[in-house]
Protein backbone atom coordinates (compact mmCIF):
# COMPACT_ATOMS: atom_id res chain seq x y z
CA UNK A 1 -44.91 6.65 11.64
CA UNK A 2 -43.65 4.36 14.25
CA UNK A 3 -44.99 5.41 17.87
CA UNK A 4 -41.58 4.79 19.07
CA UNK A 5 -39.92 7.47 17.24
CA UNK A 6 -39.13 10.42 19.46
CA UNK A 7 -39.27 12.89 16.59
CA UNK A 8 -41.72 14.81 14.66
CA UNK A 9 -41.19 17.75 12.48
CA UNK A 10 -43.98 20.07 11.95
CA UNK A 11 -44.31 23.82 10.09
CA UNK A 12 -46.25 26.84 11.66
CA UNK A 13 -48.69 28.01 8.93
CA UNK A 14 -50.86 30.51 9.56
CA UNK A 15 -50.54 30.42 13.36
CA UNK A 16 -51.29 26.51 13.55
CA UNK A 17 -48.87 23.45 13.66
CA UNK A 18 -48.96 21.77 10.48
CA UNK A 19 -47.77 17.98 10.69
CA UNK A 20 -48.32 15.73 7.64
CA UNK A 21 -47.31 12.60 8.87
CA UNK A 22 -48.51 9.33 8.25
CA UNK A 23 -49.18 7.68 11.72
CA UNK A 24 -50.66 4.59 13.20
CA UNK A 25 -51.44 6.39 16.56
CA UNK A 26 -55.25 5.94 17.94
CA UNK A 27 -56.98 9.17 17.08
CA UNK A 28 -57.07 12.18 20.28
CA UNK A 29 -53.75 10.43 21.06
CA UNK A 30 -51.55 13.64 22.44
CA UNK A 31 -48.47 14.54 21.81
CA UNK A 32 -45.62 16.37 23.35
CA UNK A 33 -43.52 18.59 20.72
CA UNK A 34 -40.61 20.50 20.99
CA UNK A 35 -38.58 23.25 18.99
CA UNK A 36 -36.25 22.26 17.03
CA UNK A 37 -32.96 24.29 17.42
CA UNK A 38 -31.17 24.44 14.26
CA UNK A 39 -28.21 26.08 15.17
CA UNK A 40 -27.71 22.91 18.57
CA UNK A 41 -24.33 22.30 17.00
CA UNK A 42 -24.53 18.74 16.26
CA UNK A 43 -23.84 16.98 13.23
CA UNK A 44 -26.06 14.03 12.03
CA UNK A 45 -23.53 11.26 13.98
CA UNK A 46 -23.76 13.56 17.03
CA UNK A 47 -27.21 13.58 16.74
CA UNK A 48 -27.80 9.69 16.23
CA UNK A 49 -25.59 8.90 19.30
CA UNK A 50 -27.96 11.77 21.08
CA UNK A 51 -30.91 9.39 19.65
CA UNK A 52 -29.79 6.11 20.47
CA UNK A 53 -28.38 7.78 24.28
CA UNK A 54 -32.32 8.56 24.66
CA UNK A 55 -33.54 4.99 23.47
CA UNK A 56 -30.98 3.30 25.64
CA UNK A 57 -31.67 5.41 28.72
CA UNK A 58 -35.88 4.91 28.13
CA UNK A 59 -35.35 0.72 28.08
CA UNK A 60 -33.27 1.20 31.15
CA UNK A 61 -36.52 3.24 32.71
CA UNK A 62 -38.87 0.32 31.26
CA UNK A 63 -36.64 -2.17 32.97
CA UNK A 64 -36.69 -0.29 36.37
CA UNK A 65 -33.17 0.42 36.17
CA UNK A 66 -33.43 3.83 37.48
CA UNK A 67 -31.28 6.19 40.19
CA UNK A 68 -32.35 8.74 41.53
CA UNK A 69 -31.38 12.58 39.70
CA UNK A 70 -29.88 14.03 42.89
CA UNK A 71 -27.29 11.21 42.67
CA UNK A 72 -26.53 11.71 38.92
CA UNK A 73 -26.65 15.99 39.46
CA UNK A 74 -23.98 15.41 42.27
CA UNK A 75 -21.84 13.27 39.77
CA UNK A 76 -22.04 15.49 37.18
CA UNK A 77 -21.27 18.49 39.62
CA UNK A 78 -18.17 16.32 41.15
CA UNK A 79 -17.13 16.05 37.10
CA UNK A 80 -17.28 19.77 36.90
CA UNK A 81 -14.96 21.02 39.57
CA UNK A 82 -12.45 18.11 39.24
């Protein structure tokens, strides 16, 4: 497993996450996961432009190239009503 990948799949089995992935990550390294929602409505493309969106927007956060979310909520809101 690459630690750069921002996915992981796992299976509940018997009321314990099951992941059986190969991974170079130091041992009592944690991780985040989420639920995956089958039915989000994308399609593989949609979600491989979602993917590379997320890369793009985490350099861009590495690089310092950052503004702050009130800014981006009020564009999106001025989007919305126009």
């Amino acid at each position: 497993m690459n630690p750069t990948d921002t996915r992981l799949r796992a299976r509940v089995r018997n009321g314990r996450l099951v992941l059986d992935i190969p991974t170079d990550l130091p041992e009592d390294t944690v991780l985040d996961l989420v639920i995956d929602d089958a039915d989000d409505d994308l399609d593989e493309n949609e979600r491989q432009a979602r993917d590379a969106a997320i890369r793009k927007s985490r350099e861009q956060a590495k690089a310092g190239l950052l503004r702050p979310a009130d800014e981006i909520l009020d564009e999106l809101r001025r989007r919305r009503s126009t």
